[in-house]
N, C-alpha and C. Protein backbone atom coordinates (compact mmCIF):
# COMPACT_ATOMS: atom_id res chain seq x y z
N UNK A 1 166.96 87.18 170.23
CA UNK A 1 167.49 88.04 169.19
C UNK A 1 166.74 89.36 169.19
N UNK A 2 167.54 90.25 169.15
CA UNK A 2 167.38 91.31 168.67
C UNK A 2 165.76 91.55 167.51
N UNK A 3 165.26 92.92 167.35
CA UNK A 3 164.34 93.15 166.64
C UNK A 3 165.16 93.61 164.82
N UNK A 4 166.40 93.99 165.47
CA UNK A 4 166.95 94.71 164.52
C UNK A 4 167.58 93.63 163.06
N UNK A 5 167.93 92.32 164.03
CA UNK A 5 168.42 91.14 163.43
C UNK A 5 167.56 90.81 162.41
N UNK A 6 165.97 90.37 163.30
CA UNK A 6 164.96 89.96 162.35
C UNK A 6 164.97 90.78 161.22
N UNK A 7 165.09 91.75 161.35
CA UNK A 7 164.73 92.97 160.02
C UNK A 7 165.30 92.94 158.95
N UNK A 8 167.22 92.76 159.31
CA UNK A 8 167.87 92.67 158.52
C UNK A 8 167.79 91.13 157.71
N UNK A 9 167.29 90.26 158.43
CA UNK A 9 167.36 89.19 158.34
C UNK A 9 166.12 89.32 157.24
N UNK A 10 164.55 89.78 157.26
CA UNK A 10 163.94 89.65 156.09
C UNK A 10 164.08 90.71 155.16
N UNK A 11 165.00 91.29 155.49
CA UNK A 11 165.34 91.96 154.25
C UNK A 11 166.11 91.45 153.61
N UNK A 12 167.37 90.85 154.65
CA UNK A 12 168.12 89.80 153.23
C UNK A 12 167.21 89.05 152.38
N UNK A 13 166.21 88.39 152.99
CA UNK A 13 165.70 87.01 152.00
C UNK A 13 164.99 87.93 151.48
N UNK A 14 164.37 89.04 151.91
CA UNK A 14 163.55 89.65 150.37
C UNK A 14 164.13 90.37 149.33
N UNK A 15 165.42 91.03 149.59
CA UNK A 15 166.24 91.35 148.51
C UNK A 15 166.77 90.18 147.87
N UNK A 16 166.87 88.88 148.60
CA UNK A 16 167.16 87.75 147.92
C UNK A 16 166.44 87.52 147.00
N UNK A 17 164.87 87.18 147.56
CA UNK A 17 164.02 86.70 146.90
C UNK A 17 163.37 87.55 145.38
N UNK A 18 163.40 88.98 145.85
CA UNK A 18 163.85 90.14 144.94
C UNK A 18 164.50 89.73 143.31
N UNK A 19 165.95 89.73 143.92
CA UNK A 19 166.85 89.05 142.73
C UNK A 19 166.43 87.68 141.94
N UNK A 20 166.71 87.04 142.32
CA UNK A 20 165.82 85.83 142.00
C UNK A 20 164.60 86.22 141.07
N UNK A 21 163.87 86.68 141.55
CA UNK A 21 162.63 86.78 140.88
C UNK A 21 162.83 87.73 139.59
N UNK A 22 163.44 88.70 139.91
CA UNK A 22 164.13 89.56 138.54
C UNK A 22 165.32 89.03 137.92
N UNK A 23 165.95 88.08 137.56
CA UNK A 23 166.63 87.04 137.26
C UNK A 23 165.56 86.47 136.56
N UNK A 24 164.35 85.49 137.16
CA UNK A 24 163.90 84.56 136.43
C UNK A 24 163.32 85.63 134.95
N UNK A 25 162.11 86.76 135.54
CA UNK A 25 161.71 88.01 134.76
C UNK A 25 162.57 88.09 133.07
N UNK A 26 163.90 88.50 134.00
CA UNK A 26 164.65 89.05 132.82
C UNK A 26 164.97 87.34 131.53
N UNK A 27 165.19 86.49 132.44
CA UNK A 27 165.37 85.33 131.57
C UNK A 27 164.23 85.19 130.31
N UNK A 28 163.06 85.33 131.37
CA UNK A 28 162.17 84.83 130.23
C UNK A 28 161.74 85.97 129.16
N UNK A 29 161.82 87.28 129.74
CA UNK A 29 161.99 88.21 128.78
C UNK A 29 163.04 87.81 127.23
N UNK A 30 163.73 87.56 127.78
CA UNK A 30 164.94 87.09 126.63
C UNK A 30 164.14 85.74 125.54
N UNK A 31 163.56 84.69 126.69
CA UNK A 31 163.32 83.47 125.61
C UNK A 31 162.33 84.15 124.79
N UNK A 32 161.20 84.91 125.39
CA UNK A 32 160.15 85.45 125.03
C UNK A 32 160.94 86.39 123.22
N UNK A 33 161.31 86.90 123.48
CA UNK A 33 162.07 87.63 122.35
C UNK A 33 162.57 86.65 121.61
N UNK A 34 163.48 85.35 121.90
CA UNK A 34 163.81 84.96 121.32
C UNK A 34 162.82 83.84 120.14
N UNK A 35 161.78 83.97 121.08
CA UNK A 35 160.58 82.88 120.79
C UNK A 35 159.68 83.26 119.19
N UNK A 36 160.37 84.94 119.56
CA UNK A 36 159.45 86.01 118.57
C UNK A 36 159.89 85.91 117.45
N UNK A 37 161.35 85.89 117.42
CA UNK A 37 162.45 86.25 116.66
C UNK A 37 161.81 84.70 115.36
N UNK A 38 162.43 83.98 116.68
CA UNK A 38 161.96 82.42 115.89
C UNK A 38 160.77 82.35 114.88
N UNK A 39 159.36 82.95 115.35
CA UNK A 39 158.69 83.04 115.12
C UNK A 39 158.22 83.55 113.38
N UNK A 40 158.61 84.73 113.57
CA UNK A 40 159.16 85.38 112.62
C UNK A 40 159.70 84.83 111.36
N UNK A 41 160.74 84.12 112.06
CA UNK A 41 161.79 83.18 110.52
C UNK A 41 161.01 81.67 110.56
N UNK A 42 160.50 81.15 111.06
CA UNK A 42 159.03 80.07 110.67
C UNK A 42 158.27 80.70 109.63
N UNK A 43 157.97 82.08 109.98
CA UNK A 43 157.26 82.69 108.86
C UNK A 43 157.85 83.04 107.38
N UNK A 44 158.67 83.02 107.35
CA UNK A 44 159.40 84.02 106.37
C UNK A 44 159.22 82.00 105.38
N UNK A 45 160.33 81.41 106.27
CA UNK A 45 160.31 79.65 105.61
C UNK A 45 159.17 79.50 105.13
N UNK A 46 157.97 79.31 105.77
CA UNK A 46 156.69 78.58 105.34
C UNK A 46 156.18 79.47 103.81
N UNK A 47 156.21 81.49 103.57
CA UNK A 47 156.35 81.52 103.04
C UNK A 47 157.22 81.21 101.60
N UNK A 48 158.42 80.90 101.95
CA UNK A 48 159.57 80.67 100.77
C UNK A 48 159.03 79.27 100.18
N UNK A 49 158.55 78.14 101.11
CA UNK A 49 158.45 76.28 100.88
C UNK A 49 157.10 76.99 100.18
N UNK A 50 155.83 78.01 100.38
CA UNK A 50 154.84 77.89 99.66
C UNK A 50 154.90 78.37 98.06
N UNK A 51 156.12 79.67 98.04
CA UNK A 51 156.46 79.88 96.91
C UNK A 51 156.58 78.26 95.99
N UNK A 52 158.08 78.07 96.57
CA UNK A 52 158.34 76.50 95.72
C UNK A 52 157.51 75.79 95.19
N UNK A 53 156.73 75.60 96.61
CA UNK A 53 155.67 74.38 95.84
C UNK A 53 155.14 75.30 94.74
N UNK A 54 154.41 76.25 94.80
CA UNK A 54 153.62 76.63 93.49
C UNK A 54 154.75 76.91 92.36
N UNK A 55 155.89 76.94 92.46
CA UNK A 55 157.11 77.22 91.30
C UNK A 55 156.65 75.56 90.74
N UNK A 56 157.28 74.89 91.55
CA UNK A 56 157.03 72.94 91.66
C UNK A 56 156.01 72.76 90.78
N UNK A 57 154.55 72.87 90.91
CA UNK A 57 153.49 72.51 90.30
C UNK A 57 153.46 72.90 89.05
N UNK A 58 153.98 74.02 88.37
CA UNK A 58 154.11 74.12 86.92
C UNK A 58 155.44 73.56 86.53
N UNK A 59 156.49 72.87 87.18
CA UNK A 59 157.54 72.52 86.36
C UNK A 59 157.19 71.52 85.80
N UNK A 60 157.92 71.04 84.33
CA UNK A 60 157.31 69.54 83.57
C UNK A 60 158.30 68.68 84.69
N UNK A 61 157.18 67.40 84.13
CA UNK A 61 157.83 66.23 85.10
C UNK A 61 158.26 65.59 83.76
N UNK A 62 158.31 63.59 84.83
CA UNK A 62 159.18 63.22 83.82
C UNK A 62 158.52 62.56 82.66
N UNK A 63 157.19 62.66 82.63
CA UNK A 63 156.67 62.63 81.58
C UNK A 63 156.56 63.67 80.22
N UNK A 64 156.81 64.91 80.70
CA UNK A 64 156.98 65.87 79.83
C UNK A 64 158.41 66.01 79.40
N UNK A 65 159.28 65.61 80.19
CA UNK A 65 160.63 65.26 79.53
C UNK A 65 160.94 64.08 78.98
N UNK A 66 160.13 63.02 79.01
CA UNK A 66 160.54 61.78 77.82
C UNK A 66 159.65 62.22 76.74
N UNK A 67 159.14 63.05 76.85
CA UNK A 67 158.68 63.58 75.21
C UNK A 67 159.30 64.22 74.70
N UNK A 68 159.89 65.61 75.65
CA UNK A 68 160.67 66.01 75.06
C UNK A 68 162.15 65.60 74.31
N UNK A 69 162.56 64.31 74.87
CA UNK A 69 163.82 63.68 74.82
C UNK A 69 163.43 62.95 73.27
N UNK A 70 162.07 61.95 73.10
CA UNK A 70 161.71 61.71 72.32
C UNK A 70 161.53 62.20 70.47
N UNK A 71 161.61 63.53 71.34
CA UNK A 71 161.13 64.80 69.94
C UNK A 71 162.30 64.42 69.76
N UNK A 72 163.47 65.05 70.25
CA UNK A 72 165.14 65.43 69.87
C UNK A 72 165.54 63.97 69.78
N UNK A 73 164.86 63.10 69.60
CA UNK A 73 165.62 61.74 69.29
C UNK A 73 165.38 61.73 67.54
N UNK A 74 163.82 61.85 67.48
CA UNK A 74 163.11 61.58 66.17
C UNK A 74 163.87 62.76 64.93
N UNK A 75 164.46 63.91 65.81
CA UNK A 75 164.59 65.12 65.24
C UNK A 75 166.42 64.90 64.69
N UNK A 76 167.06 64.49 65.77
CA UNK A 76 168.03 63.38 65.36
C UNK A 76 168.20 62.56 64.02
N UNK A 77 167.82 61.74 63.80
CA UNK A 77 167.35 60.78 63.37
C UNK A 77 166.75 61.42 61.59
N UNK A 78 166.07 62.19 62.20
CA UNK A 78 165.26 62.81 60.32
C UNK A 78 166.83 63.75 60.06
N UNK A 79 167.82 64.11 60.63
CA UNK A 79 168.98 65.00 60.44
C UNK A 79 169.64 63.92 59.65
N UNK A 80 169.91 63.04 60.45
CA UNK A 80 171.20 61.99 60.05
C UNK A 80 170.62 61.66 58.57
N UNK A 81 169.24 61.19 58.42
CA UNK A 81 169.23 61.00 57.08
C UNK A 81 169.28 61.84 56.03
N UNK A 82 168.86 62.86 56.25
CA UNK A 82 169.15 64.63 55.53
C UNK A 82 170.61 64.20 55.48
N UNK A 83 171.41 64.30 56.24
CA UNK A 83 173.17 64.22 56.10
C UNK A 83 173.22 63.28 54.98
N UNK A 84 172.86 62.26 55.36
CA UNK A 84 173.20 60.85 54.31
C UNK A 84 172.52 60.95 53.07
N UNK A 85 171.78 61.48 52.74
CA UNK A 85 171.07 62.03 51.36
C UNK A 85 171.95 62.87 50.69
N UNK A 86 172.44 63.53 51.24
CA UNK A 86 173.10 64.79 51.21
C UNK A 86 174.57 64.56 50.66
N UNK A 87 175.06 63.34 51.73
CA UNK A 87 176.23 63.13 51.18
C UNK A 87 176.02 61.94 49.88
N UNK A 88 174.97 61.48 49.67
CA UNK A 88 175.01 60.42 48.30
C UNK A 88 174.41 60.87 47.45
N UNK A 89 173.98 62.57 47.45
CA UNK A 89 174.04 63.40 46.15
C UNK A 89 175.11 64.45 45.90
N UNK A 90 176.02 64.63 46.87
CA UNK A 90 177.73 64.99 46.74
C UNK A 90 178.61 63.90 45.86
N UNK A 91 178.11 62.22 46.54
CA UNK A 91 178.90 61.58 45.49
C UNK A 91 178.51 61.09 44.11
N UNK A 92 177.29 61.08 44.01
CA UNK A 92 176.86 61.26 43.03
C UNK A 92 177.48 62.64 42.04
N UNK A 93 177.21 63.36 42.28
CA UNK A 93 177.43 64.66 41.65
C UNK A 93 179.09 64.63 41.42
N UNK A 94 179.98 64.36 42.42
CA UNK A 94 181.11 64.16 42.00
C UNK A 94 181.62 63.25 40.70
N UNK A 95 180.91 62.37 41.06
CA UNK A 95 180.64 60.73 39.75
C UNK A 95 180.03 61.31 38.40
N UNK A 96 179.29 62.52 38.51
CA UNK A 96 178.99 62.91 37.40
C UNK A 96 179.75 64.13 36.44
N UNK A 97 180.12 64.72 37.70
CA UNK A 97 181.19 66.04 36.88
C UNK A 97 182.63 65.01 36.24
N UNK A 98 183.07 64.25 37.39
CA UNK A 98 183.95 63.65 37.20
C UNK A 98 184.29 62.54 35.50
N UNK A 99 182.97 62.04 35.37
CA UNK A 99 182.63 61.86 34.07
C UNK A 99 182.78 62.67 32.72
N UNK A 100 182.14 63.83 33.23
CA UNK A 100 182.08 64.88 32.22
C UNK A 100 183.62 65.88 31.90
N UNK A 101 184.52 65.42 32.92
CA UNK A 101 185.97 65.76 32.69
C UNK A 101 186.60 64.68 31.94
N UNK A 102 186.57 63.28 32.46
CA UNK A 102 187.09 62.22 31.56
C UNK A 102 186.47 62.52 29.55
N UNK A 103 185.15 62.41 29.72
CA UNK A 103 184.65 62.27 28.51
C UNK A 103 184.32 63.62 27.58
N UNK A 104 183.90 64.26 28.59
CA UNK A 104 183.39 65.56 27.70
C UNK A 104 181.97 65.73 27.66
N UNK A 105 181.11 66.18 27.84
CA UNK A 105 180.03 66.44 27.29
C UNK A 105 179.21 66.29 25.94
N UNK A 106 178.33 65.24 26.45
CA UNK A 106 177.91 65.03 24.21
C UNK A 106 176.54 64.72 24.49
């Protein structure tokens, strides 16, 4: 063979090898960016989950809500009898005007 063959011949495989190699380059350029990108929004999350938790740690649990449920039960409860007082000095009071129309006042 020819000298001229060989030549062309490693120039194909090194423009081959060329491509290839700037191919792999550019690939990982890309994951690399993409790796960053990622990176980035890991960050942004870990901030947001650290917010929460500290939001989390002052919310009442469920101990502070069966008290609270407790209050508005008891608070309930002292109403209804206020009502019922309320309404058996309405009938009372009715029982008494009502009297004082039959009979009159003396």
């Amino acid at each position: 063979m020819d000298i001229r063959v060989w030549l062309q011949l490693i120039n194909m495989v090194g423009t081959f090898a060329l491509g290839v190699w700037l191919y792999l380059e550019k690939r990982s350029d890309k994951t690399n960016d993409r790796i960053t990108d990622l990176a980035v929004k890991v960050d942004a999350l870990d901030k947001d989950v650290s917010s929460l938790k500290t939001a989390a740690a002052g919310a009442p649990d469920h101990a502070d809500l069966a008290r609270v449920y407790e209050s508005i039960n008891n608070l309930a409860a002292t109403l209804n009898q206020l009502v019922g007082e309320t309404r058996v000095q309405s009938e009372n009071l009715r029982l008494i005007l009502n009297q004082v129309a039959q009979k009159g006042m003396k």
